[in-house]
PDB file of N, CA and C in Angstrom:
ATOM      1  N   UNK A   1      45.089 -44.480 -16.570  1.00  0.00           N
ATOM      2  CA  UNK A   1      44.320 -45.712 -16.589  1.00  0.00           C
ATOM      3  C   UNK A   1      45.121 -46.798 -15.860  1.00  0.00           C
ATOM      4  N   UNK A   2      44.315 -47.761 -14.822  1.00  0.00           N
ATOM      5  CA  UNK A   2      45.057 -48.435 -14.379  1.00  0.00           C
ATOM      6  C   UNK A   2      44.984 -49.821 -15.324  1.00  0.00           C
ATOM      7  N   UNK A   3      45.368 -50.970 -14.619  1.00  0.00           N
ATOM      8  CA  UNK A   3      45.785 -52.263 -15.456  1.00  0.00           C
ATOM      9  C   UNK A   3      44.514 -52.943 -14.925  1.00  0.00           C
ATOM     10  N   UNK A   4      44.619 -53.019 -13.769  1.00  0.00           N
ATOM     11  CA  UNK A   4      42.873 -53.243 -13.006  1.00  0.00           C
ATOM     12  C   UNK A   4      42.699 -52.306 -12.074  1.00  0.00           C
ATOM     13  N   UNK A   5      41.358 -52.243 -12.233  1.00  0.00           N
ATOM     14  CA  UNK A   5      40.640 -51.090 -11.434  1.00  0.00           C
ATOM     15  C   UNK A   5      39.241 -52.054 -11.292  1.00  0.00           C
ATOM     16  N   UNK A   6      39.365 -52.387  -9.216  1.00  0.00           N
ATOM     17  CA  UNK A   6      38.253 -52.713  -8.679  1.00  0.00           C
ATOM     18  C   UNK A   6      37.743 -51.689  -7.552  1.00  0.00           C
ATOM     19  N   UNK A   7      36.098 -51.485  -7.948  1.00  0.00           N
ATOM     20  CA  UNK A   7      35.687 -50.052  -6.758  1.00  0.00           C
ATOM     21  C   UNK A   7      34.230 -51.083  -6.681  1.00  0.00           C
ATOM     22  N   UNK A   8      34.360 -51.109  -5.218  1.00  0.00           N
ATOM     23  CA  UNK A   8      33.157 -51.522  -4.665  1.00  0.00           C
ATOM     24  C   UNK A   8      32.500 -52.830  -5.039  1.00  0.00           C
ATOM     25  N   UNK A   9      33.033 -53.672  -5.308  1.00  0.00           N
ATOM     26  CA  UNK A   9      33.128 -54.835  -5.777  1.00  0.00           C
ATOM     27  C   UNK A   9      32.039 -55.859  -4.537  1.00  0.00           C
ATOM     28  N   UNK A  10      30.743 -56.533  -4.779  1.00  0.00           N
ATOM     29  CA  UNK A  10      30.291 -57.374  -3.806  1.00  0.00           C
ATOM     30  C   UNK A  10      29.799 -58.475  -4.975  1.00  0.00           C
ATOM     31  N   UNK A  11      30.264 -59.868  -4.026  1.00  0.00           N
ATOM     32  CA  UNK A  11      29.854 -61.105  -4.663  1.00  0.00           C
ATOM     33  C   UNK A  11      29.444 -61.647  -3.226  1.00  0.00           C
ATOM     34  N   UNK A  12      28.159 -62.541  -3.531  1.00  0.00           N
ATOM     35  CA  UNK A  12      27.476 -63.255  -1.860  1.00  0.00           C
ATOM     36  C   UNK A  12      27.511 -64.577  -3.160  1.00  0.00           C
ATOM     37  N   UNK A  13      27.599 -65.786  -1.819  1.00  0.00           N
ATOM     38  CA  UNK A  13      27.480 -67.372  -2.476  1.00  0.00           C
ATOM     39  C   UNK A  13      26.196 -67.854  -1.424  1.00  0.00           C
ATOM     40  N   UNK A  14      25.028 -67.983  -1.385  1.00  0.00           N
ATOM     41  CA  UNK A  14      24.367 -68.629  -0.883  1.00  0.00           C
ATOM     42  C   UNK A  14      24.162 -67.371   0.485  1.00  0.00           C
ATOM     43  N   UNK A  15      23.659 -66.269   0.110  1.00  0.00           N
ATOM     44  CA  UNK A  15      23.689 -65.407   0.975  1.00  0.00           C
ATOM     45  C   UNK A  15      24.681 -65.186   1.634  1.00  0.00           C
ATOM     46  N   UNK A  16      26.034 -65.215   1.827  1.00  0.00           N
ATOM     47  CA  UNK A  16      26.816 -64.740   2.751  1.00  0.00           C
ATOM     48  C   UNK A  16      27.830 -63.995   1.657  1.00  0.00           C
ATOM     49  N   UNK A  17      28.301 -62.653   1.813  1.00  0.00           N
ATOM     50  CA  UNK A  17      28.919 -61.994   1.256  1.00  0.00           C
ATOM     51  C   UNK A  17      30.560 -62.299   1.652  1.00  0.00           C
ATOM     52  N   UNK A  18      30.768 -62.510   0.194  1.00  0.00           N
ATOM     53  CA  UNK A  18      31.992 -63.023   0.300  1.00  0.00           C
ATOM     54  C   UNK A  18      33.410 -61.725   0.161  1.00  0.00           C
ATOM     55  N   UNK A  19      32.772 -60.670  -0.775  1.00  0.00           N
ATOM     56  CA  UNK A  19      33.285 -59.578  -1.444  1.00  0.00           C
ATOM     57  C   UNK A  19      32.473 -58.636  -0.618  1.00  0.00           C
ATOM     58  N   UNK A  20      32.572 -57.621  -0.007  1.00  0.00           N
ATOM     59  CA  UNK A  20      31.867 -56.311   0.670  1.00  0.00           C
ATOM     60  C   UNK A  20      32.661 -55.244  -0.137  1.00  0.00           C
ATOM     61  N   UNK A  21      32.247 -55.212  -1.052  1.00  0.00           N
ATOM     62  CA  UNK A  21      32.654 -53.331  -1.703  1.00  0.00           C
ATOM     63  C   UNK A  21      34.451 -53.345  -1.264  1.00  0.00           C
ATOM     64  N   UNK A  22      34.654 -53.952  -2.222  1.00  0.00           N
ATOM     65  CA  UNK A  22      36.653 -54.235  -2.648  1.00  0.00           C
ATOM     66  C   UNK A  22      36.310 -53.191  -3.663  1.00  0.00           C
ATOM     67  N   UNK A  23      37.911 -52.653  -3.026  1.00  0.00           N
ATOM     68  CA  UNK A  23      38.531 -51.198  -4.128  1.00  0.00           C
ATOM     69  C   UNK A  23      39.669 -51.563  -4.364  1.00  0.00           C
ATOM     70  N   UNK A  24      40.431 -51.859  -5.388  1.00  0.00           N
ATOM     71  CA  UNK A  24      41.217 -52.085  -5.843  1.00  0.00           C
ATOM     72  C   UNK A  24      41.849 -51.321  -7.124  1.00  0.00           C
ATOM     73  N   UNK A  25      43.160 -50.808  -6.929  1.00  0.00           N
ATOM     74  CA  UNK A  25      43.896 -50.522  -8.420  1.00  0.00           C
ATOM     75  C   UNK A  25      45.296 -50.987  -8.256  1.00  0.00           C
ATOM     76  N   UNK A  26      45.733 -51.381  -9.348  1.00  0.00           N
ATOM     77  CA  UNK A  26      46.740 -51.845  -9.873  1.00  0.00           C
ATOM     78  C   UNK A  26      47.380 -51.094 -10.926  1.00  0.00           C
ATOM     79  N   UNK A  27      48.590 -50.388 -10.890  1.00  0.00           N
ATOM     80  CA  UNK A  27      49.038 -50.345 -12.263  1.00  0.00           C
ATOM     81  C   UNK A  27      49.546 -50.912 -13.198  1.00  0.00           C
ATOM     82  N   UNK A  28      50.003 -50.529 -14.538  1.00  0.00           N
ATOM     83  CA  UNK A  28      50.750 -51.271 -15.416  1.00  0.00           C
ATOM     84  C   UNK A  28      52.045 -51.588 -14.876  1.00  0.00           C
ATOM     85  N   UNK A  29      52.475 -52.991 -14.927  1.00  0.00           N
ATOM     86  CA  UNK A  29      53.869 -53.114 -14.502  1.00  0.00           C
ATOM     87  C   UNK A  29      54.286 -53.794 -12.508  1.00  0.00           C
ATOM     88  N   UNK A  30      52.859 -53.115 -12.234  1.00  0.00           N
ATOM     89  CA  UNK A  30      53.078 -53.443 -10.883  1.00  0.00           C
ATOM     90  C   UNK A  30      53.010 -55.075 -10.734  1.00  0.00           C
ATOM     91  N   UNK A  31      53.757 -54.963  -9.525  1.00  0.00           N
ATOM     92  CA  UNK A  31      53.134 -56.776  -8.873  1.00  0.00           C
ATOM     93  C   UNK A  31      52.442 -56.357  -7.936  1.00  0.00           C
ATOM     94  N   UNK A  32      51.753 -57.831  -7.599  1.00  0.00           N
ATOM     95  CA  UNK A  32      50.591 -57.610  -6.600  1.00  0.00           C
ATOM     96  C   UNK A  32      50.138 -59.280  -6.182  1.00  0.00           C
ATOM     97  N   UNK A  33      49.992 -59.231  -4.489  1.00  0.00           N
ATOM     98  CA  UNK A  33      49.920 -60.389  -4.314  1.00  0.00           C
ATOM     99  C   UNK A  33      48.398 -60.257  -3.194  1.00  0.00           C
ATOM    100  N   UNK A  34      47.724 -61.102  -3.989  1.00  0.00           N
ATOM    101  CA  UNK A  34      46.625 -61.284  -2.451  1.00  0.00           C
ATOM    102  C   UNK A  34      46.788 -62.223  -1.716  1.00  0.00           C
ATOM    103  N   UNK A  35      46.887 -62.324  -0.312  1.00  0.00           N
ATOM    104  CA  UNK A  35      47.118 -62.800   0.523  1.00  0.00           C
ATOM    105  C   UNK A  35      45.760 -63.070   1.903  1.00  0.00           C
ATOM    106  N   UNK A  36      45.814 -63.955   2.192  1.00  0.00           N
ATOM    107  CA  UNK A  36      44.431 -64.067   3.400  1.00  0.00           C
ATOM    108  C   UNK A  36      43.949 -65.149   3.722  1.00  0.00           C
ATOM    109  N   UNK A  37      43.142 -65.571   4.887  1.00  0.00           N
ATOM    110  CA  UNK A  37      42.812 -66.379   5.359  1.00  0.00           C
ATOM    111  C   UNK A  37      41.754 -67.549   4.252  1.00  0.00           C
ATOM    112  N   UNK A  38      41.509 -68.452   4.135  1.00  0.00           N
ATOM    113  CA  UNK A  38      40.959 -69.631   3.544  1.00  0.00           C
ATOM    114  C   UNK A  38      39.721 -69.031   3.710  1.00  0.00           C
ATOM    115  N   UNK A  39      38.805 -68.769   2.148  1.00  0.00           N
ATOM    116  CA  UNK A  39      37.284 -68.139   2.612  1.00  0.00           C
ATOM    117  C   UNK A  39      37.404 -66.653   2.767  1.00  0.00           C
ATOM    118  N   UNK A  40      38.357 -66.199   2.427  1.00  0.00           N
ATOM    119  CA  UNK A  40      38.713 -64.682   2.287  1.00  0.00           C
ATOM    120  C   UNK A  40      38.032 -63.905   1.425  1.00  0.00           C
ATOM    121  N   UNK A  41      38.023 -64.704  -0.075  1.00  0.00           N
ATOM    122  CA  UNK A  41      37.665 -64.049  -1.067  1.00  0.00           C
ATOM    123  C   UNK A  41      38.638 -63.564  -2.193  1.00  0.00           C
ATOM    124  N   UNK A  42      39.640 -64.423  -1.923  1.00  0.00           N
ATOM    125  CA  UNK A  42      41.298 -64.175  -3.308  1.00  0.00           C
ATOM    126  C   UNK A  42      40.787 -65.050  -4.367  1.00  0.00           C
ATOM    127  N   UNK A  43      40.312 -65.861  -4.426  1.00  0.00           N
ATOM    128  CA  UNK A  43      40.066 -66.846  -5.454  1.00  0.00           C
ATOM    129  C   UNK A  43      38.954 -66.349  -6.303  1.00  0.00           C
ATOM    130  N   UNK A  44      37.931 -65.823  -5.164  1.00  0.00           N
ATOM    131  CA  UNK A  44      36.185 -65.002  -6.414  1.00  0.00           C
ATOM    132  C   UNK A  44      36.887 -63.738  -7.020  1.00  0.00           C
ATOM    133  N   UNK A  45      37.694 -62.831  -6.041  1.00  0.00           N
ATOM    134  CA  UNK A  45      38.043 -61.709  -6.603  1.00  0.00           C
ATOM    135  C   UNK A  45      38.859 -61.981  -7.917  1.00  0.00           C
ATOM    136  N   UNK A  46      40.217 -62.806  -7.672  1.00  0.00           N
ATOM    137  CA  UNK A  46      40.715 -63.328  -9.127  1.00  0.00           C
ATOM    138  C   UNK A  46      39.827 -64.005  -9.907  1.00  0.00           C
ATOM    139  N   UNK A  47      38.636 -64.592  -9.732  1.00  0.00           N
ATOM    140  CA  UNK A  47      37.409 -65.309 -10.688  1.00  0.00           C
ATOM    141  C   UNK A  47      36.897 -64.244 -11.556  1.00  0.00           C
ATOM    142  N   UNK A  48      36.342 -63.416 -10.566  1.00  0.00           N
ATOM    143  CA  UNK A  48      36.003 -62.172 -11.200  1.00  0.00           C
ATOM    144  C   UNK A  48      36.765 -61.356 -12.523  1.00  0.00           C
ATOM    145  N   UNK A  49      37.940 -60.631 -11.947  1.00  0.00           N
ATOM    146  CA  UNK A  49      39.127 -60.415 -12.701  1.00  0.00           C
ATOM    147  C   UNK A  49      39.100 -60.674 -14.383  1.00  0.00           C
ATOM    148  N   UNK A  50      39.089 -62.611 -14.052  1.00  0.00           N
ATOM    149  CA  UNK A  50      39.234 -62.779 -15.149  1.00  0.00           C
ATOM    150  C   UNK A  50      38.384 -63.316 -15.919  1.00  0.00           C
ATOM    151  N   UNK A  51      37.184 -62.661 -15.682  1.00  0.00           N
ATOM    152  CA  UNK A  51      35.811 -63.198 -16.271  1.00  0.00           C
ATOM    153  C   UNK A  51      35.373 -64.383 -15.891  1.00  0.00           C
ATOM    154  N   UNK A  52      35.624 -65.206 -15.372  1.00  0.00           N
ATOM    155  CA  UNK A  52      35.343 -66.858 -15.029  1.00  0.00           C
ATOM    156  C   UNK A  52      34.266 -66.460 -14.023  1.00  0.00           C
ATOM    157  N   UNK A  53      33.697 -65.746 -13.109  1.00  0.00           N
ATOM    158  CA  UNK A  53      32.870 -65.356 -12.558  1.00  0.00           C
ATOM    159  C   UNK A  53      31.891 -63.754 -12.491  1.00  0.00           C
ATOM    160  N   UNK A  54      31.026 -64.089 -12.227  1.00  0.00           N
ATOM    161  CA  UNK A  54      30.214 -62.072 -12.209  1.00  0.00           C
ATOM    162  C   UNK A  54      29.972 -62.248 -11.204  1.00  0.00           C
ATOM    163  N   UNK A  55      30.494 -60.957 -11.166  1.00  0.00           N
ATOM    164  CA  UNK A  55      30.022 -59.917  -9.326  1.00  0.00           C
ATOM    165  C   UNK A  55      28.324 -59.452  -9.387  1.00  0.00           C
ATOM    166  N   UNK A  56      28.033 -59.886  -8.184  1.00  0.00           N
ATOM    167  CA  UNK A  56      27.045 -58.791  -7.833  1.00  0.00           C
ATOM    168  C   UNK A  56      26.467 -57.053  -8.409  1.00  0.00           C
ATOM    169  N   UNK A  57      27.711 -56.869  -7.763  1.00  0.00           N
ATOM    170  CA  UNK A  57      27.798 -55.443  -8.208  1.00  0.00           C
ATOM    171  C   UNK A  57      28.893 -54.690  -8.048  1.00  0.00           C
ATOM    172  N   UNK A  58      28.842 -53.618  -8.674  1.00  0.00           N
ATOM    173  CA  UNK A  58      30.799 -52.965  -8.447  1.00  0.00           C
ATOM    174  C   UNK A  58      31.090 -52.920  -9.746  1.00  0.00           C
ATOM    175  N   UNK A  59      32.157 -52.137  -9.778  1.00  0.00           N
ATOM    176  CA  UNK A  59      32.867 -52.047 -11.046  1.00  0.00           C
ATOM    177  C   UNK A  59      34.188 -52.935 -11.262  1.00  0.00           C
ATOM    178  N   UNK A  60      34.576 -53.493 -12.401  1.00  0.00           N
ATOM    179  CA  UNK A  60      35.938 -54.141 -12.379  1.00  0.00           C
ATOM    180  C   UNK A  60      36.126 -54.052 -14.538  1.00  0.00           C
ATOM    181  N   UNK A  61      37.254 -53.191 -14.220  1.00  0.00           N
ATOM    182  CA  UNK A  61      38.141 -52.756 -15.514  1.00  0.00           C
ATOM    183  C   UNK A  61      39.211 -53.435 -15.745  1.00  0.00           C
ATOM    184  N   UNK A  62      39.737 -53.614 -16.628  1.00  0.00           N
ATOM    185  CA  UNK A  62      41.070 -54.321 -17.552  1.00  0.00           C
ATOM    186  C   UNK A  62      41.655 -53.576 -18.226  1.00  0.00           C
ATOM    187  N   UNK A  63      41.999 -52.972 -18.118  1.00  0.00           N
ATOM    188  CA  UNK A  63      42.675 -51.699 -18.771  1.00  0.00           C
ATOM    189  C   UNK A  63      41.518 -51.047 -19.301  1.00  0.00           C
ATOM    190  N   UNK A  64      40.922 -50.883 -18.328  1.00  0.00           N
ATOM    191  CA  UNK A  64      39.894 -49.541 -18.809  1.00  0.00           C
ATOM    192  C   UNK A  64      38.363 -50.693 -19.840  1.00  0.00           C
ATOM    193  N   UNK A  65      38.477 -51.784 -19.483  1.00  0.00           N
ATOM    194  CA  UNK A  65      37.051 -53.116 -20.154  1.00  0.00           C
ATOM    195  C   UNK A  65      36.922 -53.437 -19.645  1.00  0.00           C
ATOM    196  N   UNK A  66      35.646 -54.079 -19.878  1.00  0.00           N
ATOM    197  CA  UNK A  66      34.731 -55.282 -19.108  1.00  0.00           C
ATOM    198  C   UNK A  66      35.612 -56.339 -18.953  1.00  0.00           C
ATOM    199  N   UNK A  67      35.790 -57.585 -18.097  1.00  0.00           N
ATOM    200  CA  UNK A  67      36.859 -57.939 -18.033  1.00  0.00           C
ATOM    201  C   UNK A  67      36.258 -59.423 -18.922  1.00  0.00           C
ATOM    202  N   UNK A  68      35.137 -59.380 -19.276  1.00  0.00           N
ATOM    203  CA  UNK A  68      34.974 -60.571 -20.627  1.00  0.00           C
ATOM    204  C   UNK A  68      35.054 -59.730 -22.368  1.00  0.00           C
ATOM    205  N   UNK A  69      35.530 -58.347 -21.938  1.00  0.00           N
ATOM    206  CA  UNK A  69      36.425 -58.046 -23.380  1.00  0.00           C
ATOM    207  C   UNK A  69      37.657 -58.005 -23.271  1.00  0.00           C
ATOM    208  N   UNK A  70      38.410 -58.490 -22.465  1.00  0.00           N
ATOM    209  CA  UNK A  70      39.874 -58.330 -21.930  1.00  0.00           C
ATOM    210  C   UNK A  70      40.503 -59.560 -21.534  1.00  0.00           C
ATOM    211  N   UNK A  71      39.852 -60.340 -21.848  1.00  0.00           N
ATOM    212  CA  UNK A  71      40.293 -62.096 -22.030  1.00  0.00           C
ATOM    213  C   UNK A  71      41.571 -62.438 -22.306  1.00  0.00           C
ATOM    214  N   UNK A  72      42.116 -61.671 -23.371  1.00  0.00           N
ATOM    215  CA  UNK A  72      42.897 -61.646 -24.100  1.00  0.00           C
ATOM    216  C   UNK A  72      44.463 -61.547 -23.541  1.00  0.00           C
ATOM    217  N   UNK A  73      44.164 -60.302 -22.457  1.00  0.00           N
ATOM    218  CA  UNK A  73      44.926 -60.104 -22.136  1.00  0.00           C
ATOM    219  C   UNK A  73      45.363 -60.510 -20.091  1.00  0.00           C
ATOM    220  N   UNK A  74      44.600 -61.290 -19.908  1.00  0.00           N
ATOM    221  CA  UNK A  74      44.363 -62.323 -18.697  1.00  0.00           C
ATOM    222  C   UNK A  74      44.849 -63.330 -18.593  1.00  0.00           C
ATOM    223  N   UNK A  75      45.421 -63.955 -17.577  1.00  0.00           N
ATOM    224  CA  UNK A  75      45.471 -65.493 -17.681  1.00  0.00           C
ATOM    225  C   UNK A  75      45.107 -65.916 -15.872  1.00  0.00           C
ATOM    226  N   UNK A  76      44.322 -66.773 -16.193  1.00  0.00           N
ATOM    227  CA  UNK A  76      44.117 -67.329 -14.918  1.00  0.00           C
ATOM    228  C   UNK A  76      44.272 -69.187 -15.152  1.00  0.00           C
ATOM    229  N   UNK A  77      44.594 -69.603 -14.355  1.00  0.00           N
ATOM    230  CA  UNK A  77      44.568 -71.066 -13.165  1.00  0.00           C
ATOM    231  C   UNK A  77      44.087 -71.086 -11.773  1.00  0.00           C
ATOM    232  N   UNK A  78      43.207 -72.094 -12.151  1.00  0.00           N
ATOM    233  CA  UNK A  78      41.991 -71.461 -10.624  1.00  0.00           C
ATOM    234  C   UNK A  78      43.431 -73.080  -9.793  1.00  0.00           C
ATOM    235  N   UNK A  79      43.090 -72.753  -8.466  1.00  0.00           N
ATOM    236  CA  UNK A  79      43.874 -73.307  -7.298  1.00  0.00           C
ATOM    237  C   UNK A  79      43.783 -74.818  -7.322  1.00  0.00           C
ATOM    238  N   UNK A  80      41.990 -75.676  -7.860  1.00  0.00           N
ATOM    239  CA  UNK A  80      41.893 -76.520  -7.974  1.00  0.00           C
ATOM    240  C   UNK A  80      43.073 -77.408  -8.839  1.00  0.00           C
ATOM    241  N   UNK A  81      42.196 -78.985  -8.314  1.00  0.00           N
ATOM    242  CA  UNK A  81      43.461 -79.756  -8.988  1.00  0.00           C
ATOM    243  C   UNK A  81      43.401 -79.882 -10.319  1.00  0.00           C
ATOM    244  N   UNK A  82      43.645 -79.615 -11.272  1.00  0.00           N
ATOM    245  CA  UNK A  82      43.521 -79.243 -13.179  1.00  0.00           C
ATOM    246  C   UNK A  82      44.239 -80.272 -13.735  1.00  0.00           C
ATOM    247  N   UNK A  83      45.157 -80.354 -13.700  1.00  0.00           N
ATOM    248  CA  UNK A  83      46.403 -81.256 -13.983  1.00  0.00           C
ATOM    249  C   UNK A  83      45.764 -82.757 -14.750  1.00  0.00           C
ATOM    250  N   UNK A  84      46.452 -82.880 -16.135  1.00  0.00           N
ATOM    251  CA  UNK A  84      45.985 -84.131 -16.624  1.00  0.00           C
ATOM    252  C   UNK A  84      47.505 -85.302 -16.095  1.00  0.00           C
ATOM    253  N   UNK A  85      47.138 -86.523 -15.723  1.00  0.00           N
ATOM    254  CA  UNK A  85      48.247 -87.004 -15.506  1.00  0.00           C
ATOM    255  C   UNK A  85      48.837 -87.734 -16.831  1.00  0.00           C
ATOM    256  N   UNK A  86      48.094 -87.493 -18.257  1.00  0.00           N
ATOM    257  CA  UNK A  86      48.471 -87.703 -19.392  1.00  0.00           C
ATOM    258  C   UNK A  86      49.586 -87.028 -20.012  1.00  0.00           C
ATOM    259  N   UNK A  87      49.504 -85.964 -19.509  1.00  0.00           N
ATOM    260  CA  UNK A  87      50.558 -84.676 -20.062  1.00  0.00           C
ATOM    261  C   UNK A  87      51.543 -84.147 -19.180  1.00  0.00           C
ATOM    262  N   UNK A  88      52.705 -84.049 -19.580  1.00  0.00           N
ATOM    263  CA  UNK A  88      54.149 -83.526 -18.774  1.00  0.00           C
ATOM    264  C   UNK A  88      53.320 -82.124 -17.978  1.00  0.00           C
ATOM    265  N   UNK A  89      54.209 -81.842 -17.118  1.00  0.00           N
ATOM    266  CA  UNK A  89      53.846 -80.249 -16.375  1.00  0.00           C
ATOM    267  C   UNK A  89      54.119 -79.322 -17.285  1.00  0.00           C
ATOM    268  N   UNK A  90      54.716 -79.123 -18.647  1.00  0.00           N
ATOM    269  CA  UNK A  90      55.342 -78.204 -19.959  1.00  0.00           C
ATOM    270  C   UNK A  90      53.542 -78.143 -19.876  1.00  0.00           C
ATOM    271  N   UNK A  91      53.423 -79.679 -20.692  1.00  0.00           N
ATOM    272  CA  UNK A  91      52.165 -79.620 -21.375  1.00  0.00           C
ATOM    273  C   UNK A  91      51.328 -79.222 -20.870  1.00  0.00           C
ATOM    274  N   UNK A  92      50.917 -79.747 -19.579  1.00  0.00           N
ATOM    275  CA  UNK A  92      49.684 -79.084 -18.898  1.00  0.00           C
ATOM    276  C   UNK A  92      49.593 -77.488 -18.619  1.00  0.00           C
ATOM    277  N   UNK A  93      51.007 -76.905 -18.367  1.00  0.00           N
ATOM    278  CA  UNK A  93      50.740 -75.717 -18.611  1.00  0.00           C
ATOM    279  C   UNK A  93      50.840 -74.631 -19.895  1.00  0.00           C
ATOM    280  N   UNK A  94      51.165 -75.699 -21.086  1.00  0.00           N
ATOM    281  CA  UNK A  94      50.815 -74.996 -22.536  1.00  0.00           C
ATOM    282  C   UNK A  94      49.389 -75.351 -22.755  1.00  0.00           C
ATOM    283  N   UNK A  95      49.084 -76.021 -22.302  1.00  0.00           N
ATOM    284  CA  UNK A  95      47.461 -76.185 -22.497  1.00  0.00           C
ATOM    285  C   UNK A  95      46.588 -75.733 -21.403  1.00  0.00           C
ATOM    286  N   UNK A  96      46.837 -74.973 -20.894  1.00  0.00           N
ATOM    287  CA  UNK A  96      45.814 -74.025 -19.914  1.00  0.00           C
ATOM    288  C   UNK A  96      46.534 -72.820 -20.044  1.00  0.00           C
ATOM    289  N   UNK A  97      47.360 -72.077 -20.616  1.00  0.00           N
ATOM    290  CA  UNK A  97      47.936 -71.092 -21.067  1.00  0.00           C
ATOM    291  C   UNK A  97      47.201 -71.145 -22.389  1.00  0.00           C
ATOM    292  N   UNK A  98      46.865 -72.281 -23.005  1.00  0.00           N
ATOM    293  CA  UNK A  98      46.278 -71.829 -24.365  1.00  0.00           C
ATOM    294  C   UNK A  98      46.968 -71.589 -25.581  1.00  0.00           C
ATOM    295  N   UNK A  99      48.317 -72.523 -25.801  1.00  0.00           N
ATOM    296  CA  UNK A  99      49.104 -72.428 -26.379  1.00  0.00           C
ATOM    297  C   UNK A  99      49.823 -73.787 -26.843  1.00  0.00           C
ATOM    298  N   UNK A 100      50.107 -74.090 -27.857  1.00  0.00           N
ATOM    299  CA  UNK A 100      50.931 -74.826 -28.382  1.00  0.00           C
ATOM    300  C   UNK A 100      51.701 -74.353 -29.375  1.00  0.00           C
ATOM    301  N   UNK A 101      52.886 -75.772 -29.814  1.00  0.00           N
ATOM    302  CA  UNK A 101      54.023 -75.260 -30.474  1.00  0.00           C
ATOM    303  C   UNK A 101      53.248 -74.298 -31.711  1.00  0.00           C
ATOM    304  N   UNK A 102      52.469 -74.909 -32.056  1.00  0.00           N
ATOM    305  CA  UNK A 102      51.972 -73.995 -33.122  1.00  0.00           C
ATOM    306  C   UNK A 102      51.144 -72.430 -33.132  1.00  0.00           C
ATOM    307  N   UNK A 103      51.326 -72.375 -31.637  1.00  0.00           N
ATOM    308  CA  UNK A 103      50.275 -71.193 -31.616  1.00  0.00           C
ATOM    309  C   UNK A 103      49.184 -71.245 -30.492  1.00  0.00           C
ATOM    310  N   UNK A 104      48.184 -70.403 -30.948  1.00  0.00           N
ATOM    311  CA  UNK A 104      47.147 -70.241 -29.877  1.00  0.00           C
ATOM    312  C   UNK A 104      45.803 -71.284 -30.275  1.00  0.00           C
ATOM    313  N   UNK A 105      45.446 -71.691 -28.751  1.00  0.00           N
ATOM    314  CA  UNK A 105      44.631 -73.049 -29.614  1.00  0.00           C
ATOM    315  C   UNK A 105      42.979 -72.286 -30.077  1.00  0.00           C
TER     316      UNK A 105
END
């Protein structure tokens, strides 16, 4: 079983296909970097991934789940600007990690 497993993966935004049937596996442990031109499709494919978006069509596993039963074990930060200017950079990233001193929020 891989860690992710993408086969044939298509997402279109306003008719233009952004994703054309992506195959992807990953194992446990591996690193992995996507890399590509602006409008590539690294940002829907990681959307996807981590449930924050649905594909078209295709398959995409999380250790062998749907990847909105595998939440759990995901973390995403989309590229946009997120950042509260209320909160230190600790904070802003214990609070989009989903975590404080006390735990999980």
């Amino acid at each position: 079983m891989f860690a992710i497993h993408v086969e044939n993966l298509v997402k279109t935004y306003d008719g233009r296909r952004v994703l054309d049937g992506v195959n992807l596996d990953i194992a446990e442990g591996e690193f992995y970097a996507l890399m590509g031109p602006n409008g590539s499709g690294k940002t829907t494919l990681a959307s996807i991934i981590a449930a924050v978006k649905t594909p078209d069509s295709g398959v995409v596993e999380v250790y062998g789940k749907q990847p909105s039963q595998a939440k759990e074990l995901t973390g995403y930060v989309p590229h946009e600007n997120f950042c509260s200017p209320k909160l230190s950079g600790r904070e802003n990233l214990m609070y989009f990690a989903g975590w404080t001193k006390h735990g999980c929020l």
